[in-house]
C-alpha atoms as a PDB file:
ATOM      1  CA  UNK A   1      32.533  -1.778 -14.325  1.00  0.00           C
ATOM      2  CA  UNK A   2      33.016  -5.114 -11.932  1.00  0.00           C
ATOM      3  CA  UNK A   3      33.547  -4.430  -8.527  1.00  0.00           C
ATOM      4  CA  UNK A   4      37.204  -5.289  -8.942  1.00  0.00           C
ATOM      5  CA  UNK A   5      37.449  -2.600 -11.164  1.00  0.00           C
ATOM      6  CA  UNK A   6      36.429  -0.615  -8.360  1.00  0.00           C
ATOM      7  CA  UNK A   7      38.634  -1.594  -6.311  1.00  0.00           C
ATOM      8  CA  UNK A   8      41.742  -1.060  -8.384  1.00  0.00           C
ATOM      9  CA  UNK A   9      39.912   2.250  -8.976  1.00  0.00           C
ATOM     10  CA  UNK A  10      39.881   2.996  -5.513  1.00  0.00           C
ATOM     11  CA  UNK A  11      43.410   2.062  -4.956  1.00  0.00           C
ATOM     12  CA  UNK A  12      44.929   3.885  -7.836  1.00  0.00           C
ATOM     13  CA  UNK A  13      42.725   7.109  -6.221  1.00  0.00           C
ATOM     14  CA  UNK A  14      44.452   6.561  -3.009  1.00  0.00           C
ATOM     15  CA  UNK A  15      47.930   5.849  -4.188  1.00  0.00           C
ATOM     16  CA  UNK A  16      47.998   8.099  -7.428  1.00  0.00           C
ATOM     17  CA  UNK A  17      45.839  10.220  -6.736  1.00  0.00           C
ATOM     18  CA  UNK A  18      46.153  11.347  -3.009  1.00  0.00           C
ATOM     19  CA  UNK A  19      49.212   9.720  -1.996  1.00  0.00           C
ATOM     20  CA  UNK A  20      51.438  11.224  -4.523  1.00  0.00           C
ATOM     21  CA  UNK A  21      49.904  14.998  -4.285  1.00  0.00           C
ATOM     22  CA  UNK A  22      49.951  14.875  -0.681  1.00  0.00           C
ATOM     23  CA  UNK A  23      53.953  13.676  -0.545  1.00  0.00           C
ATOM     24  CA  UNK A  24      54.732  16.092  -3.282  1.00  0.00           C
ATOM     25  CA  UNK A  25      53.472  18.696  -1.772  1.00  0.00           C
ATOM     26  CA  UNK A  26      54.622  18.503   1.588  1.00  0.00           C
ATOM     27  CA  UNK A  27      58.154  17.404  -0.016  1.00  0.00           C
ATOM     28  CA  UNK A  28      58.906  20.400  -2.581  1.00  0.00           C
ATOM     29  CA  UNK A  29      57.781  22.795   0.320  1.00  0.00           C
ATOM     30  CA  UNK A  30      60.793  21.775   2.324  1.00  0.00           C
ATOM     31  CA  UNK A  31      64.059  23.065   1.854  1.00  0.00           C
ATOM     32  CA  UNK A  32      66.459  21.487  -0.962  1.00  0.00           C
ATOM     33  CA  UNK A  33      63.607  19.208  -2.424  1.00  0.00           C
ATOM     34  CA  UNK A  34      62.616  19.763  -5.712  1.00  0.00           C
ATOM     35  CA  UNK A  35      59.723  17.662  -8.356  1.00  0.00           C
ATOM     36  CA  UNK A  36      61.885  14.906  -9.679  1.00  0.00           C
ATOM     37  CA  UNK A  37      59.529  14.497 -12.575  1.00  0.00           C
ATOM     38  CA  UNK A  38      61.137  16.591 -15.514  1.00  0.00           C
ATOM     39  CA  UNK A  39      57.719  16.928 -17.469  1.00  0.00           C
ATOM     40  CA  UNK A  40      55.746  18.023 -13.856  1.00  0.00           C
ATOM     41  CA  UNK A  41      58.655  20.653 -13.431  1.00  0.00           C
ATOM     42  CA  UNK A  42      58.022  22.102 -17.397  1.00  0.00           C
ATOM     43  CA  UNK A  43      54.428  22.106 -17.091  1.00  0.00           C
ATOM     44  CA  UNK A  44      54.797  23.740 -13.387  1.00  0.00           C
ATOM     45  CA  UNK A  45      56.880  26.082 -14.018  1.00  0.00           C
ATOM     46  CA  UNK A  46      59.143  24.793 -11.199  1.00  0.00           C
ATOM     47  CA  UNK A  47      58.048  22.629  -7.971  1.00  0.00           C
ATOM     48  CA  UNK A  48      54.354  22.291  -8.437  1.00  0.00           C
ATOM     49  CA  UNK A  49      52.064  24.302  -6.116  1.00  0.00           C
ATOM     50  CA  UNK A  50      48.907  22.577  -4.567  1.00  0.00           C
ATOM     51  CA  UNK A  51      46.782  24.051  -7.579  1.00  0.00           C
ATOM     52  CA  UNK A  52      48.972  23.537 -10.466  1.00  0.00           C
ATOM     53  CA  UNK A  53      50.023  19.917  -9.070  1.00  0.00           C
ATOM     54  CA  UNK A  54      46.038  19.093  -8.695  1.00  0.00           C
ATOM     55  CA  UNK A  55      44.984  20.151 -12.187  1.00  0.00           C
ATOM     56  CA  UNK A  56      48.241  18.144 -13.581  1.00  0.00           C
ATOM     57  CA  UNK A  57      46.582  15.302 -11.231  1.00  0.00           C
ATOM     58  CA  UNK A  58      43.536  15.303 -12.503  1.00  0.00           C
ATOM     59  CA  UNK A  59      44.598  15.846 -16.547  1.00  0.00           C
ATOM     60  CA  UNK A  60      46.897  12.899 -16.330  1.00  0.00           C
ATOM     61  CA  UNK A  61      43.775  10.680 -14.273  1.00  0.00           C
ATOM     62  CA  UNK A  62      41.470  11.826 -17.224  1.00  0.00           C
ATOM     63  CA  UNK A  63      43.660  10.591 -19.470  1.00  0.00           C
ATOM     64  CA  UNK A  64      44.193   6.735 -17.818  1.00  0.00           C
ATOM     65  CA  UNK A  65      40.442   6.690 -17.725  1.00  0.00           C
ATOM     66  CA  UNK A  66      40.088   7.628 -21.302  1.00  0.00           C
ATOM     67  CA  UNK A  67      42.829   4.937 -22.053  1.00  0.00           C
ATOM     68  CA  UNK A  68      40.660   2.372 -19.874  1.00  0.00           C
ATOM     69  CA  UNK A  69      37.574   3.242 -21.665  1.00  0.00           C
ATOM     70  CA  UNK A  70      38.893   2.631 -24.909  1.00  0.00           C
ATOM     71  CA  UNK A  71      39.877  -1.230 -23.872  1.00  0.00           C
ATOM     72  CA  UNK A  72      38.148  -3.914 -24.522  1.00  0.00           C
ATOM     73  CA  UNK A  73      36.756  -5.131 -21.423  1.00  0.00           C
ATOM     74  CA  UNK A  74      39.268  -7.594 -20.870  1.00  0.00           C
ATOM     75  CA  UNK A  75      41.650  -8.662 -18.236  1.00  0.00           C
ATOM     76  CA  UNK A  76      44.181  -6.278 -19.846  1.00  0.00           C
ATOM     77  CA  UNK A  77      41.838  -3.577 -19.205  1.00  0.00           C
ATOM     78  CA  UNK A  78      42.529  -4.204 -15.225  1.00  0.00           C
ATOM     79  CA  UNK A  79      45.946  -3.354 -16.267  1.00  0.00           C
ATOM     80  CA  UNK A  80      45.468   0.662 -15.998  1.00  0.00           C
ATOM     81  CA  UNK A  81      44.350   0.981 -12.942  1.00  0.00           C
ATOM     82  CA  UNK A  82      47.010  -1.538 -11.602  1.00  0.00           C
ATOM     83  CA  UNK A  83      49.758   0.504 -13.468  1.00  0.00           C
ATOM     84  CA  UNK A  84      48.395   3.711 -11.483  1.00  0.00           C
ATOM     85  CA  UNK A  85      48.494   1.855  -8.181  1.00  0.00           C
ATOM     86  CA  UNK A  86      51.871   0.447  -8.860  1.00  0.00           C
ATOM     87  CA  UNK A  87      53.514   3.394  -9.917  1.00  0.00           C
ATOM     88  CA  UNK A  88      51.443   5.658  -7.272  1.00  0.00           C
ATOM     89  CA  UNK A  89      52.815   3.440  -4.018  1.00  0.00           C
ATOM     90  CA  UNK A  90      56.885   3.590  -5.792  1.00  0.00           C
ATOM     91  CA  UNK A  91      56.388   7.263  -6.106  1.00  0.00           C
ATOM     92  CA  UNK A  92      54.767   8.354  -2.933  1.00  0.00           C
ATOM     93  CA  UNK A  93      57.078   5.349  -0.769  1.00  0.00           C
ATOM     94  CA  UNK A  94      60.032   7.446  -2.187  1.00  0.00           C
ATOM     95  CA  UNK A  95      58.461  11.130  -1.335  1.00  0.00           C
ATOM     96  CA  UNK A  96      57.957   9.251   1.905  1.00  0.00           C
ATOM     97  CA  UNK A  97      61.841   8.342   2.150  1.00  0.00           C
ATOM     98  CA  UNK A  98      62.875  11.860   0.737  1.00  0.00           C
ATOM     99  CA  UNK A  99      60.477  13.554   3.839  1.00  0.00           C
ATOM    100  CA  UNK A 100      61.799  11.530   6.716  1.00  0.00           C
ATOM    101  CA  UNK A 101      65.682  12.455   5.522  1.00  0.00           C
ATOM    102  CA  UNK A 102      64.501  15.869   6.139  1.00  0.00           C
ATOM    103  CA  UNK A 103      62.935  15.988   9.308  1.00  0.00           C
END
C-alpha cells in the first residue's frame, strides 16, 4: 500500500466510516428522522441503533477492502477508497443539513 493509499484510506475512515455513523445516529434519534437508506432500514429492522449501524459499518468496509484487494494495483484501484470518501462526505453533508433543520 503507497502512502496515498493511506491517505484515501484515512479519508474514506473519516468520512464513511465516522462521519456517516456519527450523523446517522444523532439524526434517526431525533424526532421525524428516519434511515433514508432502504437496504440499512431492512437489515436494521428500522432506524439503525449505534450497534446494529456499526456492525452494518464495518460489513460493508470489509467488503470495499475485499473489492480493493482483489484489484490490480493500479490507478483504478485508488478508485475504492475515493468512491467511499465521495459518497461518505454527500451522505454525512446531508445528515448534516437534515440535523440543523431540526434544531
Amino acid at each position: 500500500m503507497t502512502s496515498l493509499d493511506a491517505i484515501l484510506w484515512g479519508a474514506a475512515a473519516l468520512a464513511y466510516g465516522l462521519g456517516d455513523y456519527v450523523t446517522t445516529i444523532v439524526g434517526v434519534r431525533m424526532a421525524g428522522v428516519q434511515e433514508g437508506n432502504p437496504i440499512v432500514r431492512f437489515l436494521s429492522g428500522g432506524d439503525p441503533g449505534p450497534g446494529s449501524f456499526a456492525v452494518l459499518k464495518v460489513v460493508s468496509v470489509v467488503l470495499f477492502v475485499a473489492a480493493y484487494w482483489t484489484l490490480r494495483p493500479t490507478t483504478a484501484r485508488l478508485a475504492v477508497p475515493t468512491a467511499l470518501t465521495l459518497l461518505g462526505t454527500i451522505v454525512t453533508a446531508r445528515n448534516v443539513q437534515i440535523i440543523r433543520r431540526r434544531i
